[in-house]
N, C-alpha and C. Protein backbone atom coordinates (compact mmCIF):
# COMPACT_ATOMS: atom_id res chain seq x y z
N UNK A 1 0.84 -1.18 0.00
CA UNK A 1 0.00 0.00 0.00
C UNK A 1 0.88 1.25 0.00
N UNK A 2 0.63 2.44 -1.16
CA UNK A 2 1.54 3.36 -0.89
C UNK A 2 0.73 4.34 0.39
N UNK A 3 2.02 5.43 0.37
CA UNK A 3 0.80 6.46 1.63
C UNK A 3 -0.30 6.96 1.17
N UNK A 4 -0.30 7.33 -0.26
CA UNK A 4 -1.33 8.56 -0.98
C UNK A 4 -2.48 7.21 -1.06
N UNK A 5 -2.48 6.54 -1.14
CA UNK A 5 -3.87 5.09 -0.61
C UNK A 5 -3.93 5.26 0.35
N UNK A 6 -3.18 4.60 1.44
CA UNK A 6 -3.60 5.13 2.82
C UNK A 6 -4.13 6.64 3.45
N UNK A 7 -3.58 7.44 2.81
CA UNK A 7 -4.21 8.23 3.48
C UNK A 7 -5.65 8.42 2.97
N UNK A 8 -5.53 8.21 1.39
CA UNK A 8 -7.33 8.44 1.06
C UNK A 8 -8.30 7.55 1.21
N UNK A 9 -7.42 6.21 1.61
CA UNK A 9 -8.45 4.94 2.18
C UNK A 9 -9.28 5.86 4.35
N UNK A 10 -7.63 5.87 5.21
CA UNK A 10 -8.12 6.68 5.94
C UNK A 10 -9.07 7.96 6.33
N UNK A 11 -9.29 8.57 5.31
CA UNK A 11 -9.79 9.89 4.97
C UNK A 11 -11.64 9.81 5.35
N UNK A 12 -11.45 8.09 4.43
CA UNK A 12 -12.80 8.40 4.65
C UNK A 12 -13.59 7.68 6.28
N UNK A 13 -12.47 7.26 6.93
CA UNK A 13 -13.07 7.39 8.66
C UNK A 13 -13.41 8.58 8.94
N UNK A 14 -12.38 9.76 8.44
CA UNK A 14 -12.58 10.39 9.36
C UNK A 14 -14.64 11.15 9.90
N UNK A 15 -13.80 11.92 11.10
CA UNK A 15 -15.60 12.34 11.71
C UNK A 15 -15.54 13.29 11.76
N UNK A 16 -15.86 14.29 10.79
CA UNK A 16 -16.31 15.24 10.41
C UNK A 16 -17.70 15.56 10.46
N UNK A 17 -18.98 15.92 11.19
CA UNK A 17 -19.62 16.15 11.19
C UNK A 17 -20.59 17.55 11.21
N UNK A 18 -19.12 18.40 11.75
CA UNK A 18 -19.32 19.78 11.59
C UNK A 18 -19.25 20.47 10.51
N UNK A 19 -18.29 20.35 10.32
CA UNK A 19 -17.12 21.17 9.09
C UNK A 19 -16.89 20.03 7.69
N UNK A 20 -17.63 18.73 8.04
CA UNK A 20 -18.04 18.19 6.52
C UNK A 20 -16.57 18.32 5.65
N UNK A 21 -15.04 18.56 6.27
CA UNK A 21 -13.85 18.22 5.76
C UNK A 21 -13.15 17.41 6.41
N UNK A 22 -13.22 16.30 5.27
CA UNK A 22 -12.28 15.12 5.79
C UNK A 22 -10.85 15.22 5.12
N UNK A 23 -10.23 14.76 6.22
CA UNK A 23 -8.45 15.05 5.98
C UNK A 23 -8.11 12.93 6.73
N UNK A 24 -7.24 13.06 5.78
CA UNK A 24 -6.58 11.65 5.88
C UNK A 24 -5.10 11.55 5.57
N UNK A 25 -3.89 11.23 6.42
CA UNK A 25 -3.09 11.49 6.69
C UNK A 25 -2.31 10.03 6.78
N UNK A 26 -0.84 9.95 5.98
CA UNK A 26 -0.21 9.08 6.41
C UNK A 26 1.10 9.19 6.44
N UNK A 27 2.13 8.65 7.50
CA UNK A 27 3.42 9.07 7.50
C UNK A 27 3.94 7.74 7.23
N UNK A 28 5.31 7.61 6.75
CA UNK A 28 6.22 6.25 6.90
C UNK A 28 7.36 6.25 7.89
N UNK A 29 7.58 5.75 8.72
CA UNK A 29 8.43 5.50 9.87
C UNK A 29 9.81 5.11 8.90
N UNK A 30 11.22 5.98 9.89
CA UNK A 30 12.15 5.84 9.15
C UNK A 30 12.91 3.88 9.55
N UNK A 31 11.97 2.79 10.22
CA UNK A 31 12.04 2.11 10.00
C UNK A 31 11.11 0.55 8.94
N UNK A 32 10.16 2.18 8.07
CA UNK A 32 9.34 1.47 7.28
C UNK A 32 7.98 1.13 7.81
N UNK A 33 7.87 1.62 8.21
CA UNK A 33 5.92 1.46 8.78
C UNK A 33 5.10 2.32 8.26
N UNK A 34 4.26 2.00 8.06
CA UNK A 34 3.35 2.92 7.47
C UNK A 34 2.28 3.07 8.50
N UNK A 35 1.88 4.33 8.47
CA UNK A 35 0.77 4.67 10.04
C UNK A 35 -0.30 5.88 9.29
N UNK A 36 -1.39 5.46 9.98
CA UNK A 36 -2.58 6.96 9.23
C UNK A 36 -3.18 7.19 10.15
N UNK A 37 -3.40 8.19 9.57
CA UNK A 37 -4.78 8.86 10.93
C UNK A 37 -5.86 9.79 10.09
N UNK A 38 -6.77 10.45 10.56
CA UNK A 38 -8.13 11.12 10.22
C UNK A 38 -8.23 11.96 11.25
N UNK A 39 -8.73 13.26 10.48
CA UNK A 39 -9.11 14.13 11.64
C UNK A 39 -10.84 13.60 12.38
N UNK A 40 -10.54 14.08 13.43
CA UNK A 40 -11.86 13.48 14.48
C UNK A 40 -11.88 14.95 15.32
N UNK A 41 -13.34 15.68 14.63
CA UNK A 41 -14.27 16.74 15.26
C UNK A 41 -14.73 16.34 16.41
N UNK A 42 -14.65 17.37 17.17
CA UNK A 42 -15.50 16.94 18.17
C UNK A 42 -16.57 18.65 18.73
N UNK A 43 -17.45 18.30 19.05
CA UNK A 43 -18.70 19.94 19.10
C UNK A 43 -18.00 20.64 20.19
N UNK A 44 -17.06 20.36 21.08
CA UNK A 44 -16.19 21.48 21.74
C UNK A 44 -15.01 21.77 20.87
N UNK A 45 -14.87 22.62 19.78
CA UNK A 45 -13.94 22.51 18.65
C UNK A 45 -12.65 22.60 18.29
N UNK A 46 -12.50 23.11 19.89
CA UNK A 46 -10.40 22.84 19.82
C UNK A 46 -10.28 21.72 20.19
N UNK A 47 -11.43 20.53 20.73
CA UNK A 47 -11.00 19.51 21.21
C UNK A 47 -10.97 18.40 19.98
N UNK A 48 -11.17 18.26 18.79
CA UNK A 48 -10.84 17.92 17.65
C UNK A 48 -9.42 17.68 17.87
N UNK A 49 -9.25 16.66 16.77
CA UNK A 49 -7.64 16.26 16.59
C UNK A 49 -7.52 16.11 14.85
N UNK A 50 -6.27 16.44 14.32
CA UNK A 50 -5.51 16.65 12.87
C UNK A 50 -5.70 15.06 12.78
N UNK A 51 -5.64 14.77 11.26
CA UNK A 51 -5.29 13.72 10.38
C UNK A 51 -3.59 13.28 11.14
N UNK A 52 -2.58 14.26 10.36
CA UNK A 52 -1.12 14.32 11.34
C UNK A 52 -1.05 13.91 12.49
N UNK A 53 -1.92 14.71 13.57
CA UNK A 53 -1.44 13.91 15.50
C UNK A 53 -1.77 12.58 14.93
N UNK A 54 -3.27 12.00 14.57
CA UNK A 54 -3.56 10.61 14.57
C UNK A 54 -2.41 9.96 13.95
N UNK A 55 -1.65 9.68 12.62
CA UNK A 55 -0.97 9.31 11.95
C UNK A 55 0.60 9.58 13.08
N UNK A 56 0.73 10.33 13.72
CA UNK A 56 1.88 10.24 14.83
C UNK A 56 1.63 9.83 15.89
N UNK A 57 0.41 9.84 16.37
CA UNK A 57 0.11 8.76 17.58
C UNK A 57 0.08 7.79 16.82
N UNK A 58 -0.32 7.18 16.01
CA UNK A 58 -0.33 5.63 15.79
C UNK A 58 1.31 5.28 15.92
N UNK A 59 2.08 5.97 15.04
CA UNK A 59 3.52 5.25 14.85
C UNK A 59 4.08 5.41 16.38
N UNK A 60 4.34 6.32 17.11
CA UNK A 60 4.59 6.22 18.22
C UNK A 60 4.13 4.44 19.08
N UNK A 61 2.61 4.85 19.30
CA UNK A 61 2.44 3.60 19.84
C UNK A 61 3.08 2.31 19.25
N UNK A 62 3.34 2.30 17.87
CA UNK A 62 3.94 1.26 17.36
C UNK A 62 5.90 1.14 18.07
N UNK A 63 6.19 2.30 18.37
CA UNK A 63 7.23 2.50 18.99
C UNK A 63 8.28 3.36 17.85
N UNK A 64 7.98 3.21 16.37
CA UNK A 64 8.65 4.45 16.36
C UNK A 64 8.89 5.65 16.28
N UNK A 65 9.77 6.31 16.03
CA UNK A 65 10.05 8.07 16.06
C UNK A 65 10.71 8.89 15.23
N UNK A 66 10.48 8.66 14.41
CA UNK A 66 11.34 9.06 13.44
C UNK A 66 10.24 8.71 12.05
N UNK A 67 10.08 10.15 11.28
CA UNK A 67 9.32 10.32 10.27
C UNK A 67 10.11 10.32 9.19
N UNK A 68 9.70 9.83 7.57
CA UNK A 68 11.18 9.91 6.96
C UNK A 68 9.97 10.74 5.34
N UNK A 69 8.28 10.66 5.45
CA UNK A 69 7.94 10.70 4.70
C UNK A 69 6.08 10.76 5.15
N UNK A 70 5.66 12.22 4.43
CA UNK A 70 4.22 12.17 4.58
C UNK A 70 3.16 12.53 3.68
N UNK A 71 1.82 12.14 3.59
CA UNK A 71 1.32 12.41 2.84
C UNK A 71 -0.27 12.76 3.43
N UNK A 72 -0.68 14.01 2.89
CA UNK A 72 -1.83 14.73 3.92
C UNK A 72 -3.00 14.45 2.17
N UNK A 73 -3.99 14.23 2.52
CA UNK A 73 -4.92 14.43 1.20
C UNK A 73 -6.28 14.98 1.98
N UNK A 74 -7.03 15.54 1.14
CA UNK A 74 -8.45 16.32 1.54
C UNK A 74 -9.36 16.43 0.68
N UNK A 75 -10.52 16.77 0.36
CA UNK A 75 -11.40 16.81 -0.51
C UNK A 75 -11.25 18.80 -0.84
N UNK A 76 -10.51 18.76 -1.37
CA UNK A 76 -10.29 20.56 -1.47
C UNK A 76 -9.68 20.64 -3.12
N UNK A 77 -9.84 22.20 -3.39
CA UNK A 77 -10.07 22.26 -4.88
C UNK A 77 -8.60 22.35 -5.18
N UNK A 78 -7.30 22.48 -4.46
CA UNK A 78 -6.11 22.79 -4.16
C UNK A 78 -5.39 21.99 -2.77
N UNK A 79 -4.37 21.36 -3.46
CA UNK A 79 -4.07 20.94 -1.95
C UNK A 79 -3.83 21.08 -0.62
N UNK A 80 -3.95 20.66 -0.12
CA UNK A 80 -4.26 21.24 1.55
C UNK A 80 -2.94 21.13 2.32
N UNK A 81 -2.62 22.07 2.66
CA UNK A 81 -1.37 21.87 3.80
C UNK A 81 -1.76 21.27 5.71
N UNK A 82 -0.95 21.06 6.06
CA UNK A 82 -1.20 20.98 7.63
C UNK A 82 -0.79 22.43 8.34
N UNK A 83 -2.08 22.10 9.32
CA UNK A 83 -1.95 23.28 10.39
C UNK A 83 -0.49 23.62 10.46
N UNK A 84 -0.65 24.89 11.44
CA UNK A 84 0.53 25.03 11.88
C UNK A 84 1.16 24.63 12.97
N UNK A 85 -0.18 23.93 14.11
CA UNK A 85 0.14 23.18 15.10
C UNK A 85 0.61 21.76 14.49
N UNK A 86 0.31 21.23 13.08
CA UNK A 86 0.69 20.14 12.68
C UNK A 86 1.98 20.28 12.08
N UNK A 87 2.89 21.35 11.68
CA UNK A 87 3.29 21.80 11.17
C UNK A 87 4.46 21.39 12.25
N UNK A 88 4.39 22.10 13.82
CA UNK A 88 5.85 22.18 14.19
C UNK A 88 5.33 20.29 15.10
N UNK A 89 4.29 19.74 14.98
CA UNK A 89 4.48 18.59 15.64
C UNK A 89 5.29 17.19 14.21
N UNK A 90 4.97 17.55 12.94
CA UNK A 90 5.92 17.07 12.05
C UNK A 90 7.16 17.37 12.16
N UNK A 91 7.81 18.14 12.70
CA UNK A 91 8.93 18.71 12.89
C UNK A 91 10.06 18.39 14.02
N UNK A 92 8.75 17.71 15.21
CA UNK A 92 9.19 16.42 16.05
C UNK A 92 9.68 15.57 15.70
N UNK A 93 9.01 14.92 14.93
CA UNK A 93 9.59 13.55 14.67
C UNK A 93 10.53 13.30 13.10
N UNK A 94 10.42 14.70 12.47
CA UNK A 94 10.99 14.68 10.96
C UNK A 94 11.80 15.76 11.08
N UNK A 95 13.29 15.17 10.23
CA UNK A 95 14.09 16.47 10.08
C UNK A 95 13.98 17.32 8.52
N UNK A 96 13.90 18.66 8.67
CA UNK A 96 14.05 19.72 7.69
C UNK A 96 13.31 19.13 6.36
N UNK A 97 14.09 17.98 5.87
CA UNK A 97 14.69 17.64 4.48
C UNK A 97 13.41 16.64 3.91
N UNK A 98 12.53 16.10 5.12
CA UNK A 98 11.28 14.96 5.03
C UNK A 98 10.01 15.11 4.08
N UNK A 99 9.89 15.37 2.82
CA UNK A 99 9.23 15.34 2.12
C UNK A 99 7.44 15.26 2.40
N UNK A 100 6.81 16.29 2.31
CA UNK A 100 5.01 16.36 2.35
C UNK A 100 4.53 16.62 1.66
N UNK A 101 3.91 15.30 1.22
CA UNK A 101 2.90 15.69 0.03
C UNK A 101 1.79 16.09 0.24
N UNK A 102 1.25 17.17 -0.28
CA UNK A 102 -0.57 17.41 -0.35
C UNK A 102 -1.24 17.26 -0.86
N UNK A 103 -2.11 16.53 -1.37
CA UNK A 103 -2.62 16.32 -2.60
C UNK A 103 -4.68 16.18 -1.90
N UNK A 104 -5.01 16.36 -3.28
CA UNK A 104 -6.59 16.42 -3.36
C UNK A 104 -7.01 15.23 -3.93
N UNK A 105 -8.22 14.55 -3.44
CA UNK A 105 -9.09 13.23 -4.17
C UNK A 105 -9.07 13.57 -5.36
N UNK A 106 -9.15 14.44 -6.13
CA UNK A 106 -8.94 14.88 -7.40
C UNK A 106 -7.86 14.16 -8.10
N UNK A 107 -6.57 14.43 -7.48
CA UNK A 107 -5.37 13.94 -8.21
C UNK A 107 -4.47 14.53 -7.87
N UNK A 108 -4.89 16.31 -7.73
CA UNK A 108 -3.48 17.34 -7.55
C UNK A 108 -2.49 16.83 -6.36
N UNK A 109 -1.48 17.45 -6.95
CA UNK A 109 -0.29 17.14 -5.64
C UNK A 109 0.60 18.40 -5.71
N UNK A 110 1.26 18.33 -4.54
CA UNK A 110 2.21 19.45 -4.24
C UNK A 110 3.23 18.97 -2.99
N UNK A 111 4.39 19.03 -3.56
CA UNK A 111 5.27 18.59 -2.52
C UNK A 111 6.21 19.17 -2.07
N UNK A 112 6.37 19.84 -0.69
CA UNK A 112 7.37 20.66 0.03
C UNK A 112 7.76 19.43 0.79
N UNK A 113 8.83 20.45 1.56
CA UNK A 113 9.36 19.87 2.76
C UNK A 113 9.03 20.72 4.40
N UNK A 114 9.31 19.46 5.32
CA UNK A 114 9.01 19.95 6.70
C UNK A 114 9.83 21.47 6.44
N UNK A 115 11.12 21.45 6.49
CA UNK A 115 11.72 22.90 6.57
C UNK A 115 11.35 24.20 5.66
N UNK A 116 10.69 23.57 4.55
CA UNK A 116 9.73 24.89 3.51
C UNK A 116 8.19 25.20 4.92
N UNK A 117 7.50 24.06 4.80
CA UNK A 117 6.45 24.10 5.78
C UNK A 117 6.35 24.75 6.73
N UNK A 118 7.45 25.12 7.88
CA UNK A 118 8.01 25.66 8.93
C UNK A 118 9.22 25.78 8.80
N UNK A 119 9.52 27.07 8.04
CA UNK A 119 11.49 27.79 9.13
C UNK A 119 11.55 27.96 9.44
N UNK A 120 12.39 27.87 10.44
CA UNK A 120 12.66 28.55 11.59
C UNK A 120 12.14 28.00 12.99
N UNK A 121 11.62 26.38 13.09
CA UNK A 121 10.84 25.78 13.56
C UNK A 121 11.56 25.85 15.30
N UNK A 122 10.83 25.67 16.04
CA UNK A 122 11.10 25.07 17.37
C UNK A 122 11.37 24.21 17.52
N UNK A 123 12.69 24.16 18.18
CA UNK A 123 13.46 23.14 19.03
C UNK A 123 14.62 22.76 19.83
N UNK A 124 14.97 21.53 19.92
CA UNK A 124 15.79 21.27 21.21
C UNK A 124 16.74 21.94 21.59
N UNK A 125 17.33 22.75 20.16
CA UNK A 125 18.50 23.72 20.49
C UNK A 125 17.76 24.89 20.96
N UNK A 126 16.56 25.49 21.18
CA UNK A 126 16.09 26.60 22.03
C UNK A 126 15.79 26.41 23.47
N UNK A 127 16.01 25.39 23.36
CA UNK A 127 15.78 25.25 25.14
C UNK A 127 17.38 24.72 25.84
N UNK A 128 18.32 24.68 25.36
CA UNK A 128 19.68 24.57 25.73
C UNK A 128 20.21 26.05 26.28
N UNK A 129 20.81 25.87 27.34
CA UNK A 129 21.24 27.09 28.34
C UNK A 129 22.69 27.42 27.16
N UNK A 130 22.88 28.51 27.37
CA UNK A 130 24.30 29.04 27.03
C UNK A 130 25.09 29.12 28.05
């Protein structure tokens, strides 16, 4: 199964009931796993969760950490990027150079990287004392 299947096989769990946009998400573990997730609305509306967290909680629980490759798809007329809270949590587990694709049920695609996505991102070297 590649990711751009998985994620549009995932896509259509997701629970969207509000906002009627489903996002389906899959990353590959830099020891080869493939993991997805769906965004899941919920009617208190920050309490919703990204396609991305799901697709990084899954690999986590699988145990690994390390992202090497992702692919976000949506039902949108243009491809859809991830939040920006999804944005620096890809940035956890993927360095700079990790390839994201966006693409639409349509077909379109568009592919940056974590470090186009977010420069200048947060991390471990900002919390190191001088």
């Amino acid at each position: 199964m590649t990711l751009l299947s998985a994620a549009l096989a995932v896509r259509e769990n997701a629970h969207a009931p509000y906002s009627r946009f489903k996002v389906g998400a899959a990353i590959r573990g830099a020891a080869g796993g493939l993991f997805s997730g769906c965004n899941v609305e919920n009617i208190s509306y920050p309490e919703g969760t990204c396609a991305e967290a799901g697709a990084i909680a899954a690999m986590c629980a699988a145990g690994e950490t390390r992202i090497v490759e992702v692919v976000v798809v949506a039902d949108s007329p243009v491809p859809v990027s991830p939040c920006g809270g999804c944005r620096q949590k890809l940035a956890e587990f993927a360095g700079p150079d990790v390839p994201v694709t966006m693409a639409t049920i349509a077909g379109a695609r568009k592919t940056m990287t974590v470090g186009e996505l977010l420069p200048g991102a947060f991390g471990p070297d900002h919390l190191e004392a001088e």
